[in-house]
Protein backbone atom coordinates (compact mmCIF):
# COMPACT_ATOMS: atom_id res chain seq x y z
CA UNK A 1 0.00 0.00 0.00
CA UNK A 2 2.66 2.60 0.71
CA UNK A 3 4.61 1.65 -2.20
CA UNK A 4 7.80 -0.11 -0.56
CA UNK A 5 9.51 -2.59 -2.18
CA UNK A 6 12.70 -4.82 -2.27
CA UNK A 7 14.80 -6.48 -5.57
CA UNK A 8 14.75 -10.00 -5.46
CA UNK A 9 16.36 -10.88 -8.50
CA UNK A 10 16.30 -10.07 -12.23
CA UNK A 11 15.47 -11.74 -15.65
CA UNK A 12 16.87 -10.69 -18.79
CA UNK A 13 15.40 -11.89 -22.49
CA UNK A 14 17.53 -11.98 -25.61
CA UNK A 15 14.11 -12.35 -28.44
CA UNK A 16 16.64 -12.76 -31.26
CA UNK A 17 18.66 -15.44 -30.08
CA UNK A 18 16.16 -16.96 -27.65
CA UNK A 19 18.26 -16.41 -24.29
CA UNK A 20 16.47 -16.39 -21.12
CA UNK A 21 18.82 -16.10 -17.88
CA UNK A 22 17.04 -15.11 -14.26
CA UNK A 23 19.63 -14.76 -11.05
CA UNK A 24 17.82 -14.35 -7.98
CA UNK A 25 19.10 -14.00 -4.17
CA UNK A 26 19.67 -17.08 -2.03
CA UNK A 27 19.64 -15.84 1.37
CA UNK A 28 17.31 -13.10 2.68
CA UNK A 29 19.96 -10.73 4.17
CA UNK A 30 18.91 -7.40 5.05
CA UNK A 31 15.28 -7.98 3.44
CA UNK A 32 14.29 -8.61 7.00
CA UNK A 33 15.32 -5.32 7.84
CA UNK A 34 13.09 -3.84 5.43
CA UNK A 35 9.80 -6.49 6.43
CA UNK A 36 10.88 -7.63 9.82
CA UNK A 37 7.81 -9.48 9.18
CA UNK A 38 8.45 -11.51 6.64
CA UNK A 39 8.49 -15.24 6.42
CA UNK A 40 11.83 -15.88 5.25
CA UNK A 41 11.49 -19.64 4.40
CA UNK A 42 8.17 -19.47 2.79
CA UNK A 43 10.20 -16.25 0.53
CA UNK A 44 12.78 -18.34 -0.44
CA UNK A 45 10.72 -21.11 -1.17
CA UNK A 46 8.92 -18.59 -3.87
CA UNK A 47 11.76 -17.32 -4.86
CA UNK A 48 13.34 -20.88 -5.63
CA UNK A 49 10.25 -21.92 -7.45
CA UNK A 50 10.31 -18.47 -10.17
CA UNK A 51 14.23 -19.82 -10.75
CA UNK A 52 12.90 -22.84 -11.55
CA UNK A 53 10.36 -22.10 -13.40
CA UNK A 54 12.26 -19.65 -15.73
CA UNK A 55 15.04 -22.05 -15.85
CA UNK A 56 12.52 -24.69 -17.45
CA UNK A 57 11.42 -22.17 -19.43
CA UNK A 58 15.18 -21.17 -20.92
CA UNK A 59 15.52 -24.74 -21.56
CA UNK A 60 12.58 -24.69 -23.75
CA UNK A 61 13.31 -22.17 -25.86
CA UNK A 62 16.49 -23.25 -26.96
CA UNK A 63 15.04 -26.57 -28.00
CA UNK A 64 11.46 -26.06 -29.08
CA UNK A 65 9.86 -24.97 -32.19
CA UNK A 66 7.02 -23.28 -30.75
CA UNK A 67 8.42 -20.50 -28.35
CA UNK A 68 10.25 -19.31 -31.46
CA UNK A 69 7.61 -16.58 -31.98
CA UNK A 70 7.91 -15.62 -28.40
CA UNK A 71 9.33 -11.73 -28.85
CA UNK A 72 8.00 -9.68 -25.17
CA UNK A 73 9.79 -11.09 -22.00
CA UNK A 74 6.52 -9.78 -20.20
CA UNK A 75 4.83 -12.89 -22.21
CA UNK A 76 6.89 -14.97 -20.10
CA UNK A 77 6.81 -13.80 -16.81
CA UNK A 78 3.43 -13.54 -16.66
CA UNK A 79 3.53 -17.53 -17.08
CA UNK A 80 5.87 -17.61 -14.42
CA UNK A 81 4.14 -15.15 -12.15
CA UNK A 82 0.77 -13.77 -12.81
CA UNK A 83 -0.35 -10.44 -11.58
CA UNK A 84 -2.78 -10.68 -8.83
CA UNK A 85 -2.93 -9.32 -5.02
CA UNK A 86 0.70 -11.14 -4.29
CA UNK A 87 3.27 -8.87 -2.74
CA UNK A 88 5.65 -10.39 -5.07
CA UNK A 89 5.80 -8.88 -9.02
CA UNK A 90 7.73 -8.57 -12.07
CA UNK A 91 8.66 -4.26 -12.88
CA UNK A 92 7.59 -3.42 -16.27
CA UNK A 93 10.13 -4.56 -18.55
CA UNK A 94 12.95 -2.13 -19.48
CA UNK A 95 15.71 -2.53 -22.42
CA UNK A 96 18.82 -2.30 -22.64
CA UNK A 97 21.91 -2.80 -25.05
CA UNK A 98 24.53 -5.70 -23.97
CA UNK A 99 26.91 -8.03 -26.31
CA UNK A 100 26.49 -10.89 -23.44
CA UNK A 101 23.48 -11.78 -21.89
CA UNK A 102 25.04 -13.84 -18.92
CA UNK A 103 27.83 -10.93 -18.12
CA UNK A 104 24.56 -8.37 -18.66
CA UNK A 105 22.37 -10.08 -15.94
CA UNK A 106 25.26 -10.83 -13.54
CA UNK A 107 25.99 -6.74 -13.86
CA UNK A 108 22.31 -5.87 -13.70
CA UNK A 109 22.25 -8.14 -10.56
CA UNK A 110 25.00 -6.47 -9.09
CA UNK A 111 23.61 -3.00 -9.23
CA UNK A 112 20.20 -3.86 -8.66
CA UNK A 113 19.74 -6.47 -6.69
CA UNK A 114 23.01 -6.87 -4.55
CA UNK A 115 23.29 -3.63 -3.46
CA UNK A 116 19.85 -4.05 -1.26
CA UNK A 117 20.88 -7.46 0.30
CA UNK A 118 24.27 -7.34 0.59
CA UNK A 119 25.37 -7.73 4.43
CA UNK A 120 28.50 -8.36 6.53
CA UNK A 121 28.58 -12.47 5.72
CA UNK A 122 28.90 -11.06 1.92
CA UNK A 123 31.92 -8.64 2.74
CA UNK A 124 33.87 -11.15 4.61
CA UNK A 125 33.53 -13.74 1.84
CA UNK A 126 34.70 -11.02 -0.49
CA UNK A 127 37.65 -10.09 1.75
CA UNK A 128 38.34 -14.42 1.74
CA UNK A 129 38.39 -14.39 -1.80
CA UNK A 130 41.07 -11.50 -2.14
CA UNK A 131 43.86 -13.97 -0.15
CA UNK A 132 42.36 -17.04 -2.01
CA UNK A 133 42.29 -15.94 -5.43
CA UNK A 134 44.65 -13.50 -5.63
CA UNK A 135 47.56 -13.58 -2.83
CA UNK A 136 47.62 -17.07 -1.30
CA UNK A 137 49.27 -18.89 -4.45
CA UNK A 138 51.77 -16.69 -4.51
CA UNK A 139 52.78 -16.71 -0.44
CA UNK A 140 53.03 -20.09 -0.41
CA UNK A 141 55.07 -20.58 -3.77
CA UNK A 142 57.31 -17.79 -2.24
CA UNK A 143 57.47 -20.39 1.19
CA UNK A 144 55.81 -17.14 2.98
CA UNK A 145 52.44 -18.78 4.44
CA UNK A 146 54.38 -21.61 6.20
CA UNK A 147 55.60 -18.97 8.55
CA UNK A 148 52.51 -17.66 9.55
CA UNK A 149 50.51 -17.95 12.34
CA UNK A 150 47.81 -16.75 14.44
CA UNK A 151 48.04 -13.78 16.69
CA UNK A 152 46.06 -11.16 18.65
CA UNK A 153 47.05 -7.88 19.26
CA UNK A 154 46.24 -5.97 22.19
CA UNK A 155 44.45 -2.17 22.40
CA UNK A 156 43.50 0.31 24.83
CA UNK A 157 39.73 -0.91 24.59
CA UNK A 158 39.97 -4.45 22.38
CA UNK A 159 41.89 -7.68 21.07
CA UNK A 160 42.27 -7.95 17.40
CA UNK A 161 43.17 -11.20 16.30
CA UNK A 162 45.01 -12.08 12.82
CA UNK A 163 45.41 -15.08 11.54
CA UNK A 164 48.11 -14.96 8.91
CA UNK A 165 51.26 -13.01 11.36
CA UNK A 166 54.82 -13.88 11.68
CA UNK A 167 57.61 -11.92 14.04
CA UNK A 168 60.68 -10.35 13.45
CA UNK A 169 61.46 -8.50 16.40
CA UNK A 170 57.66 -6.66 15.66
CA UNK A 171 54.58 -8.30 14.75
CA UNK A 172 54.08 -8.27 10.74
CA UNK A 173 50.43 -8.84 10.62
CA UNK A 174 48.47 -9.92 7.36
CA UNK A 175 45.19 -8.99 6.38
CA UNK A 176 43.26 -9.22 3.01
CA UNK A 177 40.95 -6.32 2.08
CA UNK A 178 38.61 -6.08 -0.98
CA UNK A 179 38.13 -2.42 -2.42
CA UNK A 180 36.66 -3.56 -5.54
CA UNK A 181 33.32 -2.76 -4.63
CA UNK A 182 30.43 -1.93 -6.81
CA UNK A 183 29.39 1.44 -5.29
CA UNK A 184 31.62 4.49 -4.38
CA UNK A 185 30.23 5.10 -1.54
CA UNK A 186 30.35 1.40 -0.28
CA UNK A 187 34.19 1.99 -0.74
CA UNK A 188 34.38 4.88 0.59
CA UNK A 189 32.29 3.63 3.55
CA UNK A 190 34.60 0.33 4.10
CA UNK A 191 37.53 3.31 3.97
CA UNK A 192 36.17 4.81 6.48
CA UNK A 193 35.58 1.44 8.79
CA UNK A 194 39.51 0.33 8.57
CA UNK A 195 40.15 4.11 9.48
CA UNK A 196 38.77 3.20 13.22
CA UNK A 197 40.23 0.06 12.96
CA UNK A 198 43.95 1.41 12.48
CA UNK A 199 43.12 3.92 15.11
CA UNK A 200 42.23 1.63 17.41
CA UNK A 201 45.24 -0.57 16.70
CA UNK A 202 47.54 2.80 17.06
CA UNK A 203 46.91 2.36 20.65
CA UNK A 204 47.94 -1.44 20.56
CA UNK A 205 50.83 -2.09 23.87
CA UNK A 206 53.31 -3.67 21.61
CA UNK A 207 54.77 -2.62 17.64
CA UNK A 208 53.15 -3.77 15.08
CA UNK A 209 53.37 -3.64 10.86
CA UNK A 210 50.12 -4.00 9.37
CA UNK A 211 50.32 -5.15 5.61
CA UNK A 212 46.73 -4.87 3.51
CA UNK A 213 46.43 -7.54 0.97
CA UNK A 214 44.54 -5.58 -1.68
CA UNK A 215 42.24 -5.25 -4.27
CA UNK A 216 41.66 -2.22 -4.93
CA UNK A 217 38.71 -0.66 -7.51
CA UNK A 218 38.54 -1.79 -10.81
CA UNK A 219 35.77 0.01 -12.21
CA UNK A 220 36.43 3.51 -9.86
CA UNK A 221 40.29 3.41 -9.99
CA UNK A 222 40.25 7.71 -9.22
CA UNK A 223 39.34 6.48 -5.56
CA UNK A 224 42.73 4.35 -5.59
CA UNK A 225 44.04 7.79 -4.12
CA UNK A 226 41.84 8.26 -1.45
CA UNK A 227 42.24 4.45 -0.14
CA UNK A 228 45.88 4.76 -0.09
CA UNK A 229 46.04 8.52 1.59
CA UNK A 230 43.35 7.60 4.01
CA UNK A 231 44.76 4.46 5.72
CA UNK A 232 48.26 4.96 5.15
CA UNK A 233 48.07 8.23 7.13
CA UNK A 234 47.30 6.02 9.93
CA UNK A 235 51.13 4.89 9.95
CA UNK A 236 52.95 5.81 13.35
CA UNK A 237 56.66 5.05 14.35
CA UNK A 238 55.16 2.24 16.56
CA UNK A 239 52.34 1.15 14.07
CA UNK A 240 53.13 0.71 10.12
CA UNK A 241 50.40 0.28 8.16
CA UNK A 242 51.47 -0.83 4.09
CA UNK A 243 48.84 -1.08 1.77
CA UNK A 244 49.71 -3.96 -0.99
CA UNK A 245 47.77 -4.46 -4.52
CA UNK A 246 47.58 -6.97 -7.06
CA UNK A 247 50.51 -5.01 -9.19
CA UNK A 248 52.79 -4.70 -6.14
CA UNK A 249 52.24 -8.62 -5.21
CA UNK A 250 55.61 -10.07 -6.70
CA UNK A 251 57.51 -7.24 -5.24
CA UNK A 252 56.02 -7.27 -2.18
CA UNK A 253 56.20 -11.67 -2.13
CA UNK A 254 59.94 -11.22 -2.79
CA UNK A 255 60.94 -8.44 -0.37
CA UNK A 256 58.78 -10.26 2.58
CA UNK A 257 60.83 -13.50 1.57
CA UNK A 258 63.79 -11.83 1.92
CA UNK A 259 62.75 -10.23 5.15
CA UNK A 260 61.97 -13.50 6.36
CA UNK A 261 65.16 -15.25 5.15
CA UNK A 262 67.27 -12.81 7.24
CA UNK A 263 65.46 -13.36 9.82
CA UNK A 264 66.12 -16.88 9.99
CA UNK A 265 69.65 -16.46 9.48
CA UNK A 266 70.50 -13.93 12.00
């Protein structure tokens, strides 16, 4: 009645070439901030059966004669979903121009869609994939990551714990950090959030050398300024804070190898 209203997914037609691709969400996230209300299971239970259903529905267009006059996606959705007093509908349909219909609905899901449900679970798994994907083959090929091990580092007020840290007379701690986030704000804001981090850890008892695996924006690289000035101005004489991204990695790899193998020696 008041007009509110919550992305669940997206479906995207191709009429010429008979592609239909939906991508939906799979957990319910913040949507129960929105409709505290809500019955999340019986949700997700709807929204699994409008995958499926379009999913079938892909599949038979790509093998059957008689969808190939099929030209309006609101012909199919309606199949899948027909408008009645349900609080769940389709948006009028809306065109746009794309050379790839999967990479188009994966981007239209991003800023549509992911943007509204996206919660802390999601940014951690981001910040997993950074060391997984990106920095993790390299550490260990460099004989880095058998060195590391878990420590916690003391504040005025907390105990931050790291799990990839080795010592050299300070604590070098390890942590990875994705940037590359859809939204400028949403950057700006996760900025902003290891900015009281760092200043929390500035007040740590013992010295420490805080290294941020990176990845840093890809599609708003002007902010790669702003990331850099804002945390590394956090550095102290007792606290070093070294922000590393996917260019520096080798560099970086080597010279923490080296670091390592002098340390061993002397």
């Amino acid at each position: 009645m008041s007009g509110e209203f919550v992305n669940l997914g997206v479906v995207l037609y191709d009429a010429q070439d008979k592609i239909l691709r939906g991508k939906f969400i799979s957990k319910i996230g913040k949507i129960s901030e929105f409709f505290p209300e809500v019955n999340s299971r019986y949700l997700i239970k709807c929204i699994k059966s409008i995958q499926q259903s379009i999913a079938e529905i892909s599949r038979q267009l790509e093998s059957e004669f008689e969808f190939e006059k099929c030209s309006y996606l609101d012909v199919i959705t309606k199949q899948v979903l027909p408008k009645d007093d349900s609080a769940l509908i389709f948006s009028e349909v809306k065109k746009t121009l794309d050379i790839n219909a999967e990479v188009a609905v994966s981007d239209l899901f991003s800023r549509f869609v992911r943007i509204q449900v996206t919660d802390e679970d999601d940014e951690i798994r981001r910040d997993k994939e950074v060391w997984n994907k990106v920095y993790k083959k390299h550490f260990d090929e460099s004989g880095i990551t058998k060195h590391f091990q878990h420590h916690k580092v003391k504040t005025q007020n907390d105990e931050l714990e790291f799990d990839k840290a080795w010592k050299n007379g300070a604590w070098n701690c390890f942590e990875s950090v994705s940037f590359n986030l859809n939204r400028p704000d949403a950057i700006k804001n996760k900025v902003y959030k290891w900015v009281g981090k760092l200043d929390e850890l500035s007040s740590a008892t013992e010295p420490v050398h805080i290294y941020l695996l990176s990845v840093l924006p890809h599609e708003h690289p002007e902010l790669n300024n702003f990331i850099t000035k804002k945390i590394q101005s956090k550095s102290t004489d007792k606290t070093k804070i070294e922000i590393i991204s996917e260019e520096q990695l080798e560099m970086a790899a080597k010279k923490i190898k080296q670091e390592i193998e002098q340390h061993i020696q002397s």
